[in-house]
N, C-alpha and C. Protein backbone atom coordinates (compact mmCIF):
# COMPACT_ATOMS: atom_id res chain seq x y z
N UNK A 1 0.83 -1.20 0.00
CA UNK A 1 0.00 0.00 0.00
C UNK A 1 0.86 1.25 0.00
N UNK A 2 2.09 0.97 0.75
CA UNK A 2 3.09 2.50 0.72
C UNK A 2 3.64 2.69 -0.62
N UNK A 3 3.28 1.35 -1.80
CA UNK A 3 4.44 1.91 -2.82
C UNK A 3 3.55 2.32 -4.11
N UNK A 4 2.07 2.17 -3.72
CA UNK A 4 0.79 2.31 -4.59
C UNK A 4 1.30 3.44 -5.79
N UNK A 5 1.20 2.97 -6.66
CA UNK A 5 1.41 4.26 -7.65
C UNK A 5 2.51 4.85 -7.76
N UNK A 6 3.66 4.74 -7.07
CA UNK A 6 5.00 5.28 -7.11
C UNK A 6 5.90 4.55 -8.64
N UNK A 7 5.41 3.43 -8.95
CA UNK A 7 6.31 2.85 -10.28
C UNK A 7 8.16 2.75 -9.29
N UNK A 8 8.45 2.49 -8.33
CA UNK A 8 9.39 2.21 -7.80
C UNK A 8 9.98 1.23 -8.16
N UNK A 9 11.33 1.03 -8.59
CA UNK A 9 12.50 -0.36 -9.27
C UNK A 9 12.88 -0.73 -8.19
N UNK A 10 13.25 -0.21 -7.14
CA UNK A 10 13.56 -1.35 -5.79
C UNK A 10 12.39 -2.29 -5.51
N UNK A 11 11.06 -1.92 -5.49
CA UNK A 11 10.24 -2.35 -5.15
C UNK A 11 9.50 -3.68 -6.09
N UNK A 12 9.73 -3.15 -7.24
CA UNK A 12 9.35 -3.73 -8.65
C UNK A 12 10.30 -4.89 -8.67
N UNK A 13 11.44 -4.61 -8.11
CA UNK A 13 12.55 -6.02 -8.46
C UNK A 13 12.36 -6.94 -6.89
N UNK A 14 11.61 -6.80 -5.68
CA UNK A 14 11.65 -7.58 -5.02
C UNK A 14 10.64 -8.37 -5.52
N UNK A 15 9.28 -7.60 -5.70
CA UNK A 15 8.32 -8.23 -6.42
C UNK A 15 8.58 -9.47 -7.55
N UNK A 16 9.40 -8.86 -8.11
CA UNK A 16 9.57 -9.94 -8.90
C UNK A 16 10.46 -11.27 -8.46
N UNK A 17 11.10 -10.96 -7.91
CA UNK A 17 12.01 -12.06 -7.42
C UNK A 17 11.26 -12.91 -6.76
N UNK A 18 10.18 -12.57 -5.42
CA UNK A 18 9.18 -13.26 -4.74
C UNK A 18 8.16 -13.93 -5.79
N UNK A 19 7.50 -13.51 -6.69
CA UNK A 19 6.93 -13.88 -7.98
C UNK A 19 7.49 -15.20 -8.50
N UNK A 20 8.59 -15.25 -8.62
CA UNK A 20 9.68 -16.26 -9.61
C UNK A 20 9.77 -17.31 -8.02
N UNK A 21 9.84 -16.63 -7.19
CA UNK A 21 10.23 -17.71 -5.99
C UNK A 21 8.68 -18.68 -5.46
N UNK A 22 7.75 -18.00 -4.92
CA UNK A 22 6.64 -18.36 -5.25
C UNK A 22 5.61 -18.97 -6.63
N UNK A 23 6.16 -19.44 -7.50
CA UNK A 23 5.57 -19.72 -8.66
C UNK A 23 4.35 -21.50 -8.49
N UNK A 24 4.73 -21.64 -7.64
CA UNK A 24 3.68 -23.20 -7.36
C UNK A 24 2.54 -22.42 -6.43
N UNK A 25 3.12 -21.40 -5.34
CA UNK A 25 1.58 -21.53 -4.30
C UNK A 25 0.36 -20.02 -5.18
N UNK A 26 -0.68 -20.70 -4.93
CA UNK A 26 -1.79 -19.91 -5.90
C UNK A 26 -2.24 -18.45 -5.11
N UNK A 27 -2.19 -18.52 -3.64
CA UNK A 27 -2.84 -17.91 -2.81
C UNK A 27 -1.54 -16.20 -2.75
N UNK A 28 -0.20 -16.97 -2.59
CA UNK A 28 0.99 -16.21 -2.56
C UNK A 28 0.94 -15.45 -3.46
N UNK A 29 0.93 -15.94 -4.66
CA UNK A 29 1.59 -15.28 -6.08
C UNK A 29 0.18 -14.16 -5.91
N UNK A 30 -1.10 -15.04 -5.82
CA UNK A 30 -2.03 -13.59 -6.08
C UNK A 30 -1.99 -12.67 -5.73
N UNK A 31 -1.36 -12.72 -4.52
CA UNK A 31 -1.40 -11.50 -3.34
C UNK A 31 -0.06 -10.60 -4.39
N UNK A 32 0.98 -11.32 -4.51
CA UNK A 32 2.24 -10.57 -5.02
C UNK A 32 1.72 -9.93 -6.28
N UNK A 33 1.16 -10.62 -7.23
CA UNK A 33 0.75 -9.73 -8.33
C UNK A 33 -0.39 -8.45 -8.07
N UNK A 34 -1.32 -8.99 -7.25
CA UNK A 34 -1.78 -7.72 -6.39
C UNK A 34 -0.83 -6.64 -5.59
N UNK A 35 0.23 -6.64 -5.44
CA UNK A 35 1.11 -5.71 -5.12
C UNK A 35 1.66 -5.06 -6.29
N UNK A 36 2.07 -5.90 -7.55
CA UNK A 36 2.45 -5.31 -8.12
C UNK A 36 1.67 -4.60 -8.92
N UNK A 37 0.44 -4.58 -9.08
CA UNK A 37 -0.46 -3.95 -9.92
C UNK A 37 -0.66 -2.43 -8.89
N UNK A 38 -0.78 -2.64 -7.99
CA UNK A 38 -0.58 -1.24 -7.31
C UNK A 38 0.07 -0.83 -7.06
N UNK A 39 1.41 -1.16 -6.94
CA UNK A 39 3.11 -0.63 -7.66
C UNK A 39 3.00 0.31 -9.23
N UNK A 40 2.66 -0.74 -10.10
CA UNK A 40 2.55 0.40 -11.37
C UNK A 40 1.13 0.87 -11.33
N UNK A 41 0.37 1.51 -10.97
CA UNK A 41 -1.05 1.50 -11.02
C UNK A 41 -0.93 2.79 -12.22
N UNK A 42 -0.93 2.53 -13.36
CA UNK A 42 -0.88 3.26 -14.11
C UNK A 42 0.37 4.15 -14.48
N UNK A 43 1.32 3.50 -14.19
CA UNK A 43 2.58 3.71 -14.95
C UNK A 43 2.62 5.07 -14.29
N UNK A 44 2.56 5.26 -12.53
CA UNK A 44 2.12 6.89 -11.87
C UNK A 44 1.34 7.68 -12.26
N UNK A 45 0.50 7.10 -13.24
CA UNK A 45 -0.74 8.05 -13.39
C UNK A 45 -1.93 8.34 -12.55
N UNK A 46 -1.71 7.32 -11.82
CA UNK A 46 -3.29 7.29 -10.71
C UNK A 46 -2.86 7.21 -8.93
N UNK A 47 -3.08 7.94 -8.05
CA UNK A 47 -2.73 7.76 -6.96
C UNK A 47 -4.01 7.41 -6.08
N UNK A 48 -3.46 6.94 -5.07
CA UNK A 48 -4.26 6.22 -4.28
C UNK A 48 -4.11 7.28 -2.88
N UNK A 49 -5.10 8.04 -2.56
CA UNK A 49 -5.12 9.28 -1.69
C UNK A 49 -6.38 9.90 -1.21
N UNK A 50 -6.87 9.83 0.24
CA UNK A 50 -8.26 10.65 0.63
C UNK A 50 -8.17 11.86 0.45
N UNK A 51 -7.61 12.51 -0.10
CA UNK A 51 -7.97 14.08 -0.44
C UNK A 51 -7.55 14.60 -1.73
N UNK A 52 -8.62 15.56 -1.65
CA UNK A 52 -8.96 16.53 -2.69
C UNK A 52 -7.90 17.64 -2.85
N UNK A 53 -7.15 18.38 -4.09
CA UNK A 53 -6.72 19.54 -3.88
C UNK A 53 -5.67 19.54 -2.97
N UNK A 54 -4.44 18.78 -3.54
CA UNK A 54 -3.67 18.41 -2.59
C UNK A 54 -3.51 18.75 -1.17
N UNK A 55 -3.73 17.66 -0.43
CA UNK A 55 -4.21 18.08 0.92
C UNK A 55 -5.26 18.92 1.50
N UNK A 56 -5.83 19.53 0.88
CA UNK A 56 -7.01 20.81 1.15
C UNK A 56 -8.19 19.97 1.51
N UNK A 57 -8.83 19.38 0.88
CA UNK A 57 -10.04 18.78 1.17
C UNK A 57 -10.21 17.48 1.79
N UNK A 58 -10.85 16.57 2.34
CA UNK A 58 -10.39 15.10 3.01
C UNK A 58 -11.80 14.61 2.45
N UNK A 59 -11.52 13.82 1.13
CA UNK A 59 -12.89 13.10 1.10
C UNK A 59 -12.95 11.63 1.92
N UNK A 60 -14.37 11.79 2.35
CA UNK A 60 -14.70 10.88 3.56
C UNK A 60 -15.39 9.80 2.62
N UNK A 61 -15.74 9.94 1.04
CA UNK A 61 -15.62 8.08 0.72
C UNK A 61 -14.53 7.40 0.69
N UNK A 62 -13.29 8.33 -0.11
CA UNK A 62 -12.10 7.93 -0.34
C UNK A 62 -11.39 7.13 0.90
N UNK A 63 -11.45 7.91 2.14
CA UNK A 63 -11.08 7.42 3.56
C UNK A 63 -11.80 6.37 3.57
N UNK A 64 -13.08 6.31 3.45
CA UNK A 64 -13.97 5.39 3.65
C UNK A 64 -13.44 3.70 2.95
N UNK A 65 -13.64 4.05 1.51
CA UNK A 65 -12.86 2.95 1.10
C UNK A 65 -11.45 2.41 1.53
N UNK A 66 -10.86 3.55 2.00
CA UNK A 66 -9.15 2.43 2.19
C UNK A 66 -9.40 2.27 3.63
N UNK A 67 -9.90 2.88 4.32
CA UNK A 67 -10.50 1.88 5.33
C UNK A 67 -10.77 0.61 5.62
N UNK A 68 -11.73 0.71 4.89
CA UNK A 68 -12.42 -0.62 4.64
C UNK A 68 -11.52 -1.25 4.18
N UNK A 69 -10.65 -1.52 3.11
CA UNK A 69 -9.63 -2.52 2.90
C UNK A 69 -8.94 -2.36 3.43
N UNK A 70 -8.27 -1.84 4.06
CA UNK A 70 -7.20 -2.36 5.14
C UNK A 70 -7.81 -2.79 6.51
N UNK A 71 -8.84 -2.80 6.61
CA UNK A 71 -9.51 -3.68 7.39
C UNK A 71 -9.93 -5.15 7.18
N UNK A 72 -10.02 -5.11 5.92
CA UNK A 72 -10.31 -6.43 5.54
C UNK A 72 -8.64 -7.22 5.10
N UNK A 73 -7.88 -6.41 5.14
CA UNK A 73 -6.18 -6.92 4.98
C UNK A 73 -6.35 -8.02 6.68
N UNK A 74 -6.91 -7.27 8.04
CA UNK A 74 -6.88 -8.30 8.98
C UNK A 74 -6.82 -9.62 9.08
N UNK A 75 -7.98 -10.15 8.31
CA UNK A 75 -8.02 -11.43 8.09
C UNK A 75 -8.32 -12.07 6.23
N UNK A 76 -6.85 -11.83 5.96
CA UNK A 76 -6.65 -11.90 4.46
C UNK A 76 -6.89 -13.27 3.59
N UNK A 77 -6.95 -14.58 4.90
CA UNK A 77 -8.08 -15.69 4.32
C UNK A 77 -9.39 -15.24 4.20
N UNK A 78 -10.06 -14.88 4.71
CA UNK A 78 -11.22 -15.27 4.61
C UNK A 78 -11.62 -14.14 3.97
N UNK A 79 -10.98 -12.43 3.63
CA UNK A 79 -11.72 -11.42 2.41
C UNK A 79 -10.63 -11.70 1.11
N UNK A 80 -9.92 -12.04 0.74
CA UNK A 80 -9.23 -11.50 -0.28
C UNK A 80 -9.00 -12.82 -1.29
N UNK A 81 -8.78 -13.70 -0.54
CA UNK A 81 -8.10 -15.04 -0.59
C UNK A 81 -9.35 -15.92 -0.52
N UNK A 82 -10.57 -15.32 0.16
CA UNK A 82 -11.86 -16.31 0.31
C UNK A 82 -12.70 -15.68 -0.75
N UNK A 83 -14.00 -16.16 -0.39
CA UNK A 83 -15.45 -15.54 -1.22
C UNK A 83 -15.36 -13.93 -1.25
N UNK A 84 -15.07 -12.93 -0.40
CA UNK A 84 -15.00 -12.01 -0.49
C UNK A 84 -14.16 -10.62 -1.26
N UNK A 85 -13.74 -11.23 -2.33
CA UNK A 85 -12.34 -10.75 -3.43
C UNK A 85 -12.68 -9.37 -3.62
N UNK A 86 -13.86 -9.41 -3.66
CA UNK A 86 -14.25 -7.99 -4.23
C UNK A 86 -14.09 -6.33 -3.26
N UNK A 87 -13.73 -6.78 -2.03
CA UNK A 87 -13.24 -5.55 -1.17
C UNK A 87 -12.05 -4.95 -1.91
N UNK A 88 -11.13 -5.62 -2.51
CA UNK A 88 -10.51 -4.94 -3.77
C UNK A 88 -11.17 -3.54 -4.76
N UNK A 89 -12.45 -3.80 -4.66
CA UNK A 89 -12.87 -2.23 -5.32
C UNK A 89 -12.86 -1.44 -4.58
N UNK A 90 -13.16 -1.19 -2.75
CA UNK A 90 -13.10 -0.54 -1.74
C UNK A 90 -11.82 0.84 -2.77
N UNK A 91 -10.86 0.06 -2.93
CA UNK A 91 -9.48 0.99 -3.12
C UNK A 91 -10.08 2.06 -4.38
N UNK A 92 -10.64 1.58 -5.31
CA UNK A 92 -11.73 2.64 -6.45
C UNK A 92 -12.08 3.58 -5.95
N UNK A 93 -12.16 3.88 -4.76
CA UNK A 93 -13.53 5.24 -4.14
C UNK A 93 -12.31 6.11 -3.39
N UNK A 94 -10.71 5.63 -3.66
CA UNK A 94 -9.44 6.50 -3.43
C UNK A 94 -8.87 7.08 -4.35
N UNK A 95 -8.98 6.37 -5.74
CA UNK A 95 -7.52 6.39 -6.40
C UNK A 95 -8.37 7.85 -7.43
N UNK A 96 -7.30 9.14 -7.46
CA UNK A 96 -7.20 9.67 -8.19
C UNK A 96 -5.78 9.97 -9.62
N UNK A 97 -6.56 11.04 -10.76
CA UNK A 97 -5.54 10.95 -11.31
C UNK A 97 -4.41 12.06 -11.34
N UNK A 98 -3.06 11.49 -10.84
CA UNK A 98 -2.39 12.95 -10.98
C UNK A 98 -2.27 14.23 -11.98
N UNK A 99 -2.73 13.70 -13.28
CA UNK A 99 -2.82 14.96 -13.90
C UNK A 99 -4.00 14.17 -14.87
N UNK A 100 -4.89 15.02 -15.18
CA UNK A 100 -5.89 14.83 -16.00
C UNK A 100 -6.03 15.62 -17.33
N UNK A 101 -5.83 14.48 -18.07
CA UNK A 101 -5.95 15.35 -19.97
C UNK A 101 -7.55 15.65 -20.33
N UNK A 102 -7.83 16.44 -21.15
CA UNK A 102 -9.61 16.47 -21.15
C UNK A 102 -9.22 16.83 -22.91
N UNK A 103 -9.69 15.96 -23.65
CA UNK A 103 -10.04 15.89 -24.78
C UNK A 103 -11.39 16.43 -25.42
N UNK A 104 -11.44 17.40 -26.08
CA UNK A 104 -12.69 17.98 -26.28
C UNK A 104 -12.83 17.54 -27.99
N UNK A 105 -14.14 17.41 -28.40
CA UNK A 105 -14.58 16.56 -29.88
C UNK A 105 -15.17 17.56 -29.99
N UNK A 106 -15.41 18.49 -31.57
CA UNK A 106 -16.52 19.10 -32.06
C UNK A 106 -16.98 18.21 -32.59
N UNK A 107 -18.48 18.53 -33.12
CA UNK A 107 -18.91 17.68 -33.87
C UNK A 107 -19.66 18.47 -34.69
N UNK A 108 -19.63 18.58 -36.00
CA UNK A 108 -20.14 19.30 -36.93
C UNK A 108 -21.24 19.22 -37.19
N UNK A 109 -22.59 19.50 -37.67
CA UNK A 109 -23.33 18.93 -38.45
C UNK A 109 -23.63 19.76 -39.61
């Protein structure tokens, strides 16, 4: 969770090494490729952060959601690893984008 979105090579190369070392257990590797997907979470395009306006505003879904998953990190058999996979979107109602392009279309008629 500390390296969410940073695209970090120290981090990226333990990952991988644990990846290659873990390659038989199913439960391990998921979790590791789940790290690494929020390692590059968009190649640093998207951060994972409760506030608005850097630091200025504190949105309370955003909190809300990483809350909630790192609450459910407690007992990581039975939400992540069990029936319950989907607390994984919890992290959606955080992640913004650090810079946003806005493409505008005319359309003629």
């Amino acid at each position: 969770m500390v390296g969410a979105g940073t695209n970090n090579s120290r981090l990226a190369d333990i990952l991988r090494k644990l990846a290659s070392y873990y390659t038989k257990e199913d439960k391990t590797i998921l979790l590791i490729r789940l790290a690494q997907g929020l390692l590059y979470m968009g190649k640093g395009m998207l951060s994972i952060q409760p506030y608005y306006n850097e630091r200025f505003l504190l949105s309370k879904v955003g909190m809300a959601g990483l809350i909630t998953f790192l609450v459910s990190l407690l007992d990581i058999n039975v939400t992540l690893l069990g029936k319950n996979h989907f607390f994984m979107y919890f992290l959606s109602l955080a992640m913004y984008p650090k810079s946003l392009f806005v493409v505008q279309i005319y359309l003629f008629s």
